[in-house]
PDB file of N, CA and C in Angstrom:
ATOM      1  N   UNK A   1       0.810  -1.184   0.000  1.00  0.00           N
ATOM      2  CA  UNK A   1       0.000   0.000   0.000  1.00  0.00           C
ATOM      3  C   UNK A   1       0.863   1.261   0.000  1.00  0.00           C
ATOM      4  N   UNK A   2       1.850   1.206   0.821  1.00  0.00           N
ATOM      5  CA  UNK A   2       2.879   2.294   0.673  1.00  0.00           C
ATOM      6  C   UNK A   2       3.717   2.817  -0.789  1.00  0.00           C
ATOM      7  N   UNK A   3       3.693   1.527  -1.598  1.00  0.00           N
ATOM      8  CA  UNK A   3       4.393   1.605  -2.444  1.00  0.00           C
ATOM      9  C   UNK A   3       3.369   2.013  -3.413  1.00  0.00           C
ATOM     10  N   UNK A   4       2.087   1.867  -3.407  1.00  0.00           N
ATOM     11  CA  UNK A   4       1.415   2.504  -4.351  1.00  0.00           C
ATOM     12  C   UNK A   4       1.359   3.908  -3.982  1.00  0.00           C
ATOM     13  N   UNK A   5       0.834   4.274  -2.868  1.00  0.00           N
ATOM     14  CA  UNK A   5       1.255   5.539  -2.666  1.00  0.00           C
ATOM     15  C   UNK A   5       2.056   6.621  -2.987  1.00  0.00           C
ATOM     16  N   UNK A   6       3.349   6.191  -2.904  1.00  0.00           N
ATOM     17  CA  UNK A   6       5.005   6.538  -2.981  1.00  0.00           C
ATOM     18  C   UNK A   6       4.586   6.614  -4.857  1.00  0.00           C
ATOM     19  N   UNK A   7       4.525   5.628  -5.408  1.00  0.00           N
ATOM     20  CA  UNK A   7       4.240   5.404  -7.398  1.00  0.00           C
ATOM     21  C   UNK A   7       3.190   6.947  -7.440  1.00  0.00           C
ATOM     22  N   UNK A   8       2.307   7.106  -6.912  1.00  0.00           N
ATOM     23  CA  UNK A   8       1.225   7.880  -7.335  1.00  0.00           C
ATOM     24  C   UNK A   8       1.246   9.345  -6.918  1.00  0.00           C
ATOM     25  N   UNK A   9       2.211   9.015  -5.787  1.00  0.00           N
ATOM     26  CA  UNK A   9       2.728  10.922  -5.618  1.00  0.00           C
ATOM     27  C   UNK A   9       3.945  11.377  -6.535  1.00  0.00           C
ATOM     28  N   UNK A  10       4.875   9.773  -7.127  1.00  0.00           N
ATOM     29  CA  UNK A  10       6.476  10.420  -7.829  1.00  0.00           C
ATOM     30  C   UNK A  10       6.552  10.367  -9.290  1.00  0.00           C
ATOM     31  N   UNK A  11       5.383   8.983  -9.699  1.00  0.00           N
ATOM     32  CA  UNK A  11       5.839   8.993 -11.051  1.00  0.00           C
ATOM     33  C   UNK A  11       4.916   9.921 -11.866  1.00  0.00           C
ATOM     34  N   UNK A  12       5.782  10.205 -13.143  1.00  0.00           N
ATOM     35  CA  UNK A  12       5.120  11.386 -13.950  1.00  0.00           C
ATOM     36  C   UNK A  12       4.917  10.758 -15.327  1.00  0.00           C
ATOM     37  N   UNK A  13       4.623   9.743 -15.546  1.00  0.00           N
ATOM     38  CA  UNK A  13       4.104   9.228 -16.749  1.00  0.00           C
ATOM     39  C   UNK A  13       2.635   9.362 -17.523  1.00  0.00           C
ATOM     40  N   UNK A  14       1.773   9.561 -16.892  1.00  0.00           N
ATOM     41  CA  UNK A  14       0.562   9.630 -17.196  1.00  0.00           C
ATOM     42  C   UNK A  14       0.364  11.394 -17.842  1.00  0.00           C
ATOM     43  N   UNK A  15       1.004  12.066 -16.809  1.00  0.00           N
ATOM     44  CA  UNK A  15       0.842  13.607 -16.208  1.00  0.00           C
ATOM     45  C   UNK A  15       0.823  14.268 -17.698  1.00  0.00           C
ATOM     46  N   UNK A  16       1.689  14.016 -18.509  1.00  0.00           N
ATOM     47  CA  UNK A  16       1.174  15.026 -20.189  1.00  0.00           C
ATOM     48  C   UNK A  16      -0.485  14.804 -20.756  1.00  0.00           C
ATOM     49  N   UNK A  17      -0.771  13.037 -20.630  1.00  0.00           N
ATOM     50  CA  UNK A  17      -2.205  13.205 -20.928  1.00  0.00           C
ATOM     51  C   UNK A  17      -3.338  13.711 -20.154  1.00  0.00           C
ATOM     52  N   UNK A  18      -2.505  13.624 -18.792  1.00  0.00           N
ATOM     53  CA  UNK A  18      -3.909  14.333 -18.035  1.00  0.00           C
ATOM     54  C   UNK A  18      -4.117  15.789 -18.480  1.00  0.00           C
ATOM     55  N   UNK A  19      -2.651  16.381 -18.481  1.00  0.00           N
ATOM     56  CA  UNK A  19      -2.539  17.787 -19.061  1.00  0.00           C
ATOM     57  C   UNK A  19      -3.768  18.253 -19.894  1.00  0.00           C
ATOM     58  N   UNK A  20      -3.656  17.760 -21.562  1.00  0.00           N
ATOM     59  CA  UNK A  20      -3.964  17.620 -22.575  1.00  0.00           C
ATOM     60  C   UNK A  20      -5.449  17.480 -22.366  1.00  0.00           C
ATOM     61  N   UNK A  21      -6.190  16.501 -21.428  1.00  0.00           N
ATOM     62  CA  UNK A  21      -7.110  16.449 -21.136  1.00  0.00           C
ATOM     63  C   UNK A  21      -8.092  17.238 -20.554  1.00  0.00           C
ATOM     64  N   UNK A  22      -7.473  18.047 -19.586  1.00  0.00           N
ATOM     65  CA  UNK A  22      -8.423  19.175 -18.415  1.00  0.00           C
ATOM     66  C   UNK A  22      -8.046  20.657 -19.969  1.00  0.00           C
ATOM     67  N   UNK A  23      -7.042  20.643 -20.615  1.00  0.00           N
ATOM     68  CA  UNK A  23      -6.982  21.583 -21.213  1.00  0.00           C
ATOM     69  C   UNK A  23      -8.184  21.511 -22.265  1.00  0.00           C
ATOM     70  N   UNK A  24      -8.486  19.945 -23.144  1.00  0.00           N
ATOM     71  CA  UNK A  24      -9.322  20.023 -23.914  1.00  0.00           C
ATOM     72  C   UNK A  24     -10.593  20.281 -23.089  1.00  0.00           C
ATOM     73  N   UNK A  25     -10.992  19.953 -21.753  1.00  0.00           N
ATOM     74  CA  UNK A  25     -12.564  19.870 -21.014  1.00  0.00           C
ATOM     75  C   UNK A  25     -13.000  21.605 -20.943  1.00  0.00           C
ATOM     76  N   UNK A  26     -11.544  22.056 -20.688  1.00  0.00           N
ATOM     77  CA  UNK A  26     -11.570  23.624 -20.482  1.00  0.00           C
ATOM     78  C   UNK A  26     -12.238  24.561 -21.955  1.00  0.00           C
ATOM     79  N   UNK A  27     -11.201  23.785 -22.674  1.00  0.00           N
ATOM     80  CA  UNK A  27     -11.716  24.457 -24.450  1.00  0.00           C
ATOM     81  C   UNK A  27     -13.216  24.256 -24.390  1.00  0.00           C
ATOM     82  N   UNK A  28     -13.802  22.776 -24.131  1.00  0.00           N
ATOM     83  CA  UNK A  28     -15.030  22.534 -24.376  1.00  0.00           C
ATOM     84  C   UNK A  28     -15.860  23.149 -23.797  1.00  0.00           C
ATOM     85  N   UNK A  29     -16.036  23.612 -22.780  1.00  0.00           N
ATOM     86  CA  UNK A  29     -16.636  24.440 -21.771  1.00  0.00           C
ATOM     87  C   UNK A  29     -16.866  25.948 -22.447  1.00  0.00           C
ATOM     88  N   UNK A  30     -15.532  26.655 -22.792  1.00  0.00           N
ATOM     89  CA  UNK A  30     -15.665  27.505 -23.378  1.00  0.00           C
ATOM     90  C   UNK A  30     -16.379  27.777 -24.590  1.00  0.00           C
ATOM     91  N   UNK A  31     -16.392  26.463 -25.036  1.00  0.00           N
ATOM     92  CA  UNK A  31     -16.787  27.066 -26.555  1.00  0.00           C
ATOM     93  C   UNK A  31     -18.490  26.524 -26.465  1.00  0.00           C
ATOM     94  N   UNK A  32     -18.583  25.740 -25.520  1.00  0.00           N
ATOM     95  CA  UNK A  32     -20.190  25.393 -25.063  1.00  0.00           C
ATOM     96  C   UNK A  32     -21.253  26.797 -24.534  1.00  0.00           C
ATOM     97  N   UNK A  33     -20.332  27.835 -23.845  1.00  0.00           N
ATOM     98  CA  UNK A  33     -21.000  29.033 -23.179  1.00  0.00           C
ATOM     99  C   UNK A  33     -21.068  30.263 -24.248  1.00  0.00           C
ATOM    100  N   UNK A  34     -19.810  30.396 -25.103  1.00  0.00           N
ATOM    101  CA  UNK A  34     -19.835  31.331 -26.323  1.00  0.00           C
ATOM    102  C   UNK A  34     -20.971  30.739 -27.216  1.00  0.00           C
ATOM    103  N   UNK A  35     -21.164  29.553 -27.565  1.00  0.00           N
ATOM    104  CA  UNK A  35     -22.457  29.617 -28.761  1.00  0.00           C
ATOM    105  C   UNK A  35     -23.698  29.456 -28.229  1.00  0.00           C
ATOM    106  N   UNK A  36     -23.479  29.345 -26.537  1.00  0.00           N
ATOM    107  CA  UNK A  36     -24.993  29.982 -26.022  1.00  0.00           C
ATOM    108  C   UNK A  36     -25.152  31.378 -26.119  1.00  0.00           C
ATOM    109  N   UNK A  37     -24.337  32.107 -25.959  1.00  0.00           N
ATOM    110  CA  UNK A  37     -23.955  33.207 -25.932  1.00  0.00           C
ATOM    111  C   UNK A  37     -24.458  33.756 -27.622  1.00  0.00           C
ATOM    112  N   UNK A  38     -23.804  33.484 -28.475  1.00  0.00           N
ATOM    113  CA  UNK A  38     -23.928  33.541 -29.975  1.00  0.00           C
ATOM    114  C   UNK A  38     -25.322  33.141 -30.385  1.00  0.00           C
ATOM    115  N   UNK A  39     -25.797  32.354 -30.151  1.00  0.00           N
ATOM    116  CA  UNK A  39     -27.602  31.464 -30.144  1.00  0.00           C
ATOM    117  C   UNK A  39     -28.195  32.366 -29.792  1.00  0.00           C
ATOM    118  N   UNK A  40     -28.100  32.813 -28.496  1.00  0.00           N
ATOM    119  CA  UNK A  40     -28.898  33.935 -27.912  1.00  0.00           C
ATOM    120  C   UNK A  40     -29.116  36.154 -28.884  1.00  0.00           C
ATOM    121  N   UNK A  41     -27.720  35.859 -29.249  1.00  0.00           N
ATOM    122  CA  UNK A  41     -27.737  37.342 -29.744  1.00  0.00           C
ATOM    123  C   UNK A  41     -28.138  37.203 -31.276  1.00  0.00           C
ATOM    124  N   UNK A  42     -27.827  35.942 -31.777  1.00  0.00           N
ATOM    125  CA  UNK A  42     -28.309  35.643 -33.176  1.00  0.00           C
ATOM    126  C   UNK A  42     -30.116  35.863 -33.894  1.00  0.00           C
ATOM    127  N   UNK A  43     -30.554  35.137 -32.248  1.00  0.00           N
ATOM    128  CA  UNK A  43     -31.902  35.181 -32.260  1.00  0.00           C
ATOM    129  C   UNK A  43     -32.443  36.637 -32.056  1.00  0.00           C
ATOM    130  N   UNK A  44     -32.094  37.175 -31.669  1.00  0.00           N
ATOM    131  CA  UNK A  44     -32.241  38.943 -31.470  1.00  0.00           C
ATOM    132  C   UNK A  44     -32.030  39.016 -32.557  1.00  0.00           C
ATOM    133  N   UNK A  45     -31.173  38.836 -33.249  1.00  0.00           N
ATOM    134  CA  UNK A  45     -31.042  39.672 -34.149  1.00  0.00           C
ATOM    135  C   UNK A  45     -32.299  39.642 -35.123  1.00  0.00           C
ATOM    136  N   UNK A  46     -32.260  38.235 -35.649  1.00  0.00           N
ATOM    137  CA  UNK A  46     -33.493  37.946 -36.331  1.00  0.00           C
ATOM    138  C   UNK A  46     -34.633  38.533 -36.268  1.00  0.00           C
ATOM    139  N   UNK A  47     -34.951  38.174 -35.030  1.00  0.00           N
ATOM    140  CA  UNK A  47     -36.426  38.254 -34.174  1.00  0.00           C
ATOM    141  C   UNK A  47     -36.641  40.208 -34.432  1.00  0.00           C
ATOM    142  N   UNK A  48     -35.514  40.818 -34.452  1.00  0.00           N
ATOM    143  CA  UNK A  48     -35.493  42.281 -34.868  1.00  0.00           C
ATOM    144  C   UNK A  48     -35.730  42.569 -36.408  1.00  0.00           C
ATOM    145  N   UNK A  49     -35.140  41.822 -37.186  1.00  0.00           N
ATOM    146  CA  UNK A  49     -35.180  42.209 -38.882  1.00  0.00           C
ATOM    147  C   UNK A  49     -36.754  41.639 -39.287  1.00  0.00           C
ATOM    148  N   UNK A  50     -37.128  40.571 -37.866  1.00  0.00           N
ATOM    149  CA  UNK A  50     -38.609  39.772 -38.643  1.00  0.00           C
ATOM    150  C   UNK A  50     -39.446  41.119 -38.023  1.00  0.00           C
ATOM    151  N   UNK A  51     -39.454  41.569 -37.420  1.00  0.00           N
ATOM    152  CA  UNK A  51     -40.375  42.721 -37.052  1.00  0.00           C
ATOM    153  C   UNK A  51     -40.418  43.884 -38.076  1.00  0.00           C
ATOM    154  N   UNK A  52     -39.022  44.132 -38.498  1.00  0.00           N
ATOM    155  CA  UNK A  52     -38.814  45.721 -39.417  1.00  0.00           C
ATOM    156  C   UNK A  52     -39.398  44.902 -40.625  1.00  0.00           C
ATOM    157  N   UNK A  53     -39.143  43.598 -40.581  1.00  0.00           N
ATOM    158  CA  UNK A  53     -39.728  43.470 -42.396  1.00  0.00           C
ATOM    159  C   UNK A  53     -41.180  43.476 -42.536  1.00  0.00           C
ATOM    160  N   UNK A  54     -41.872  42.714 -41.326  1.00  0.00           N
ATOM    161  CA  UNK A  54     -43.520  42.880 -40.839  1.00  0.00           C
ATOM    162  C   UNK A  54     -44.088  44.437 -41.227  1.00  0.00           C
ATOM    163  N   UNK A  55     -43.211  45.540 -40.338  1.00  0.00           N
ATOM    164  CA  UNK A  55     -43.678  46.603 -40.091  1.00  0.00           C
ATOM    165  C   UNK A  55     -43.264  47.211 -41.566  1.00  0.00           C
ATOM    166  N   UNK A  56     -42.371  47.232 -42.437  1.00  0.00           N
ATOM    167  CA  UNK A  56     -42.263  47.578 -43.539  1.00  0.00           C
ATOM    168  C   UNK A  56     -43.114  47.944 -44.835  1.00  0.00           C
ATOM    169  N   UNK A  57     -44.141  46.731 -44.567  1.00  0.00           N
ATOM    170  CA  UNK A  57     -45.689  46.351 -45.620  1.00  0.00           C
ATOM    171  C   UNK A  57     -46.530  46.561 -44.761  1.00  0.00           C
ATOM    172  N   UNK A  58     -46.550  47.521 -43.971  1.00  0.00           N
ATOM    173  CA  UNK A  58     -48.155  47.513 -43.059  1.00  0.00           C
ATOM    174  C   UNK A  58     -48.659  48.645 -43.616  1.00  0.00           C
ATOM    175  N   UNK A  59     -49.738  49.142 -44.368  1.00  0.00           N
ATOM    176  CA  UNK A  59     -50.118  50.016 -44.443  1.00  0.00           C
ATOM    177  C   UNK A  59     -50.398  50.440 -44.050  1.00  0.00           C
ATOM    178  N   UNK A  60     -50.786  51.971 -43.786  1.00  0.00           N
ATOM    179  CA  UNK A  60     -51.299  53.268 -42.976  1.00  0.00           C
ATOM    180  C   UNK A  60     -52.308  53.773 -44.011  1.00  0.00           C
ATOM    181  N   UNK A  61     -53.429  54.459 -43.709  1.00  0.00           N
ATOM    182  CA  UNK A  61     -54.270  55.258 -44.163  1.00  0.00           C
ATOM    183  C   UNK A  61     -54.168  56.352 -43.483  1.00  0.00           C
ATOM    184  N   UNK A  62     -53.469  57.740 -44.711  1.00  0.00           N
ATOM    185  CA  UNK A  62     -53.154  59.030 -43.789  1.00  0.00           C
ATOM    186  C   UNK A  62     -54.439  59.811 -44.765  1.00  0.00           C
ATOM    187  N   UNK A  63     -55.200  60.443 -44.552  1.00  0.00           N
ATOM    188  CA  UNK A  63     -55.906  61.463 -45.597  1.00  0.00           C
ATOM    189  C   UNK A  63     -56.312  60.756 -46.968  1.00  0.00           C
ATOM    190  N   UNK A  64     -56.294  59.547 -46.854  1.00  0.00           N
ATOM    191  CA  UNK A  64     -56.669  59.038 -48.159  1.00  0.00           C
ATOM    192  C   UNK A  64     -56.138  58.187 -49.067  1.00  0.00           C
ATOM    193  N   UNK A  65     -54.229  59.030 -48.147  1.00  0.00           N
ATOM    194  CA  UNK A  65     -53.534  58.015 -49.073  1.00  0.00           C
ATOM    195  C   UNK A  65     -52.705  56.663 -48.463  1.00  0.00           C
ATOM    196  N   UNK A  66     -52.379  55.951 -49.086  1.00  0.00           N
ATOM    197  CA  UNK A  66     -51.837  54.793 -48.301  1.00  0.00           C
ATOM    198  C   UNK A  66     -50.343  55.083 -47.738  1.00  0.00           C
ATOM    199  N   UNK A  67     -49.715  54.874 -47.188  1.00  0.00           N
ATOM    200  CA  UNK A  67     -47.973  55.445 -47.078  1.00  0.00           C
ATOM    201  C   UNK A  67     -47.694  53.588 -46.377  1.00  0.00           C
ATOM    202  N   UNK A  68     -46.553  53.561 -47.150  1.00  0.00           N
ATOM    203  CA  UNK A  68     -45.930  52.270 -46.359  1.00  0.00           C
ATOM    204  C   UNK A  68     -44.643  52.437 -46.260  1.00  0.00           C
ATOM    205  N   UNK A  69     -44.143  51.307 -45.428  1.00  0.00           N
ATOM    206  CA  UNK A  69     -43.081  51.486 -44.489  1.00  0.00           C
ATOM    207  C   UNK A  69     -42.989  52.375 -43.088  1.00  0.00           C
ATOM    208  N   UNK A  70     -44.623  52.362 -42.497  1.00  0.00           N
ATOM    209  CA  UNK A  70     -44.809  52.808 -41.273  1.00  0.00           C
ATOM    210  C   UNK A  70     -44.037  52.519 -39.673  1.00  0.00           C
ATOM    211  N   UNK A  71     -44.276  50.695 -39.631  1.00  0.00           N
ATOM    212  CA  UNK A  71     -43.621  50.210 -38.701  1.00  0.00           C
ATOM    213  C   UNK A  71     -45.104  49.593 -38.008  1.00  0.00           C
ATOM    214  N   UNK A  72     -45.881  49.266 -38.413  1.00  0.00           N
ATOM    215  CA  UNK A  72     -46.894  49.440 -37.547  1.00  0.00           C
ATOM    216  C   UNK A  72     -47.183  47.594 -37.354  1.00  0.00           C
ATOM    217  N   UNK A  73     -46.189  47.174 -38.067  1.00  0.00           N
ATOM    218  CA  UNK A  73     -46.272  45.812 -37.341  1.00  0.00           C
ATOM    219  C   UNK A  73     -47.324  44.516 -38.698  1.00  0.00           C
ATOM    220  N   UNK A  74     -48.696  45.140 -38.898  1.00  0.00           N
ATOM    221  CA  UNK A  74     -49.020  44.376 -39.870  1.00  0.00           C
ATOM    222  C   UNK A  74     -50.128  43.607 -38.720  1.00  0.00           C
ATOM    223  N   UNK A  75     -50.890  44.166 -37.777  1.00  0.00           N
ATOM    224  CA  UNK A  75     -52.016  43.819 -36.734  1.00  0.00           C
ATOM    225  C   UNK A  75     -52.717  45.174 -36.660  1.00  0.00           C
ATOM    226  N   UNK A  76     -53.960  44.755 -36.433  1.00  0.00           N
ATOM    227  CA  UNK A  76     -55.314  45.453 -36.417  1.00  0.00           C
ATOM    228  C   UNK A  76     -55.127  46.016 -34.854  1.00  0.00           C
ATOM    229  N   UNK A  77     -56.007  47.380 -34.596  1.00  0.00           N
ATOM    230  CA  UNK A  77     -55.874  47.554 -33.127  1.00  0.00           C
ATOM    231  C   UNK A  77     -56.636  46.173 -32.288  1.00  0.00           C
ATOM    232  N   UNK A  78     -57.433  45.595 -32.791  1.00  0.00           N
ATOM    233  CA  UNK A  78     -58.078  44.629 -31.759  1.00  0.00           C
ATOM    234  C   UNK A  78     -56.874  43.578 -31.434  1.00  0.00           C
ATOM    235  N   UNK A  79     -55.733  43.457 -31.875  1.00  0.00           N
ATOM    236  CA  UNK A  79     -54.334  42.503 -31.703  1.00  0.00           C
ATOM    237  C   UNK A  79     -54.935  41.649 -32.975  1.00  0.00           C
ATOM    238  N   UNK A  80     -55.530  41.533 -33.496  1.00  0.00           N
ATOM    239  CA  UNK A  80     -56.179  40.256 -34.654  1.00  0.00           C
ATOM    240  C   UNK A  80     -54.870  40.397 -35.526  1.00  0.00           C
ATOM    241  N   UNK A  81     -55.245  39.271 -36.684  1.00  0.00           N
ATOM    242  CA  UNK A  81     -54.325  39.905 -37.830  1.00  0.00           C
ATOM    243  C   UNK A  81     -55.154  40.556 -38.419  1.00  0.00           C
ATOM    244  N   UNK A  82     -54.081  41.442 -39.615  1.00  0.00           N
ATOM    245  CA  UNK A  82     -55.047  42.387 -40.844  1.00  0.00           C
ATOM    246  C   UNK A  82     -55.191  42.223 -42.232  1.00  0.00           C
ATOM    247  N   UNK A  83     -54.778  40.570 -42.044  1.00  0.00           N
ATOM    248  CA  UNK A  83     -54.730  40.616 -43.738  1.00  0.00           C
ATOM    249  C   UNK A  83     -55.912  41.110 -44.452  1.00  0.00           C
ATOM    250  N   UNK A  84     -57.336  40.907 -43.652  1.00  0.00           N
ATOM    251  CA  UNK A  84     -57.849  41.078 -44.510  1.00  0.00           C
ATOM    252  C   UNK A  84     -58.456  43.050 -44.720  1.00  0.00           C
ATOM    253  N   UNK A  85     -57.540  43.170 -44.352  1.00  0.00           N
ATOM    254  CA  UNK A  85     -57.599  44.967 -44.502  1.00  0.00           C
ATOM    255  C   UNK A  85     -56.295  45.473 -45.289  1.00  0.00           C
ATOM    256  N   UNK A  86     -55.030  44.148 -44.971  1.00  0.00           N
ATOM    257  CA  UNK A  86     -54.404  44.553 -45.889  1.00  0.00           C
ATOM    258  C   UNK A  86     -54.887  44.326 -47.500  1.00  0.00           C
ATOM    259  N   UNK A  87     -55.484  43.525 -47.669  1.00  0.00           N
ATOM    260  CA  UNK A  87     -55.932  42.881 -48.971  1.00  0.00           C
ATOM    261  C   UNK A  87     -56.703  44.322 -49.446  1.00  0.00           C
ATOM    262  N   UNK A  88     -57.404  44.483 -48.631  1.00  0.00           N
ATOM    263  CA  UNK A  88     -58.418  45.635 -48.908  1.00  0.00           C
ATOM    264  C   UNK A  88     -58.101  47.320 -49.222  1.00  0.00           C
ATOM    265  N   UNK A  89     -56.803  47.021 -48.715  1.00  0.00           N
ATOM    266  CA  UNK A  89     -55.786  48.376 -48.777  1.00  0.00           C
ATOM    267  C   UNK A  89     -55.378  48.501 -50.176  1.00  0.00           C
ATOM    268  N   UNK A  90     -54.753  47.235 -50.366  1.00  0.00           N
ATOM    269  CA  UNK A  90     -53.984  46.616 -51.942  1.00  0.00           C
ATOM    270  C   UNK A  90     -54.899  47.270 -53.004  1.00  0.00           C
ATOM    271  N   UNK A  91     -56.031  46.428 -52.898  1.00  0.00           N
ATOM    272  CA  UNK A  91     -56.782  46.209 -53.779  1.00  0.00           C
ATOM    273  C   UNK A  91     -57.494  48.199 -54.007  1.00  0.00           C
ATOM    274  N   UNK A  92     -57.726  48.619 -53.369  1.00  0.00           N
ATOM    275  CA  UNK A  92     -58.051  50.408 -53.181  1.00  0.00           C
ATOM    276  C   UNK A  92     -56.767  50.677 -53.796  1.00  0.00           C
ATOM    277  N   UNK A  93     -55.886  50.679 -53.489  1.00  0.00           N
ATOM    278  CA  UNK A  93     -54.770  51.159 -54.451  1.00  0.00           C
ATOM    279  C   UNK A  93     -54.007  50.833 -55.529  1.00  0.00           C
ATOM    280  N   UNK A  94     -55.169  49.381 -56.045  1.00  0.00           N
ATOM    281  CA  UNK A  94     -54.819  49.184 -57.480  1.00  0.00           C
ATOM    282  C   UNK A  94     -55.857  49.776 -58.174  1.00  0.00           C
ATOM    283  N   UNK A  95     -56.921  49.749 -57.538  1.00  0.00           N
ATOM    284  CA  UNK A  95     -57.807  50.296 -58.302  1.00  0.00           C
ATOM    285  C   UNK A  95     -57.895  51.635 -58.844  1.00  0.00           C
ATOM    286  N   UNK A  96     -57.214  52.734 -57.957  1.00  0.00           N
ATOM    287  CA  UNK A  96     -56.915  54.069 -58.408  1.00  0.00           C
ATOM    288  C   UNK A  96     -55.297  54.381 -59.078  1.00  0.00           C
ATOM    289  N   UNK A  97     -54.946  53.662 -59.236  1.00  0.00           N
ATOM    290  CA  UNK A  97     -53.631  53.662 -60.413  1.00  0.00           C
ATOM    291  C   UNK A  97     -53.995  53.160 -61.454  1.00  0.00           C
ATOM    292  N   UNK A  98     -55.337  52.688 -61.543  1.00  0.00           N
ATOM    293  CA  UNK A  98     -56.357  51.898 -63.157  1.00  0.00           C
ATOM    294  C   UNK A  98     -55.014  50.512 -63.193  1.00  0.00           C
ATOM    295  N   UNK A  99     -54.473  49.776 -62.343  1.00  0.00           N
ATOM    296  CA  UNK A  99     -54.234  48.324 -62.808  1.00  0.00           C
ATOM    297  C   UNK A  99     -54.488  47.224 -62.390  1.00  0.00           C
ATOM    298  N   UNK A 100     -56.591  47.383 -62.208  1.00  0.00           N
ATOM    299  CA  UNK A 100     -57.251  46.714 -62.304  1.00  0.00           C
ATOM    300  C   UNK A 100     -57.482  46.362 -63.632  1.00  0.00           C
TER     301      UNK A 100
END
């Protein structure tokens, strides 16, 4: 028992792969928390361009005329959707450019 002891506090044979080892667990760790990290700000990002492109085609009715690229999202005040007001928007402003 002593002599295993004495082997396991002196010899250094193993000691480069353990090295090699806690260094790779360390890399892994790191690079496990950066692409949570990356996942997380990626999805922002998106989740931001899917809104500006929503709000981009929402029409507005100002005085008559239609104006787009408001921001207004592309929902009715009741929270509903609006397609069918967008349809209805479309269609009013093909009809007065005559390319019906």
């Amino acid at each position: 028992m002593a002599e295993l002891a004495f082997r396991l506090c002196y010899e250094e044979e193993g000691q480069g792969l353990i090295e090699y080892a806690l260094i790779l667990i360390l890399i892994s760790l790191l690079a496990v928390i950066s692409m949570k990290n990356l996942a997380s700000a990626a999805g922002k990002i998106y989740a931001g361009t899917a809104e500006k492109i929503t709000g981009a085609y929402a029409p507005v009715q100002t005085n008559g005329d239609h104006v787009y690229g408001s921001g207004q999202g592309g929902t009715s005040e009741s929270g509903g959707s609006s397609s069918s007001s967008l349809q209805n928007n479309l269609a009013n402003s093909l009809t007065r450019s005559g390319a019906r």
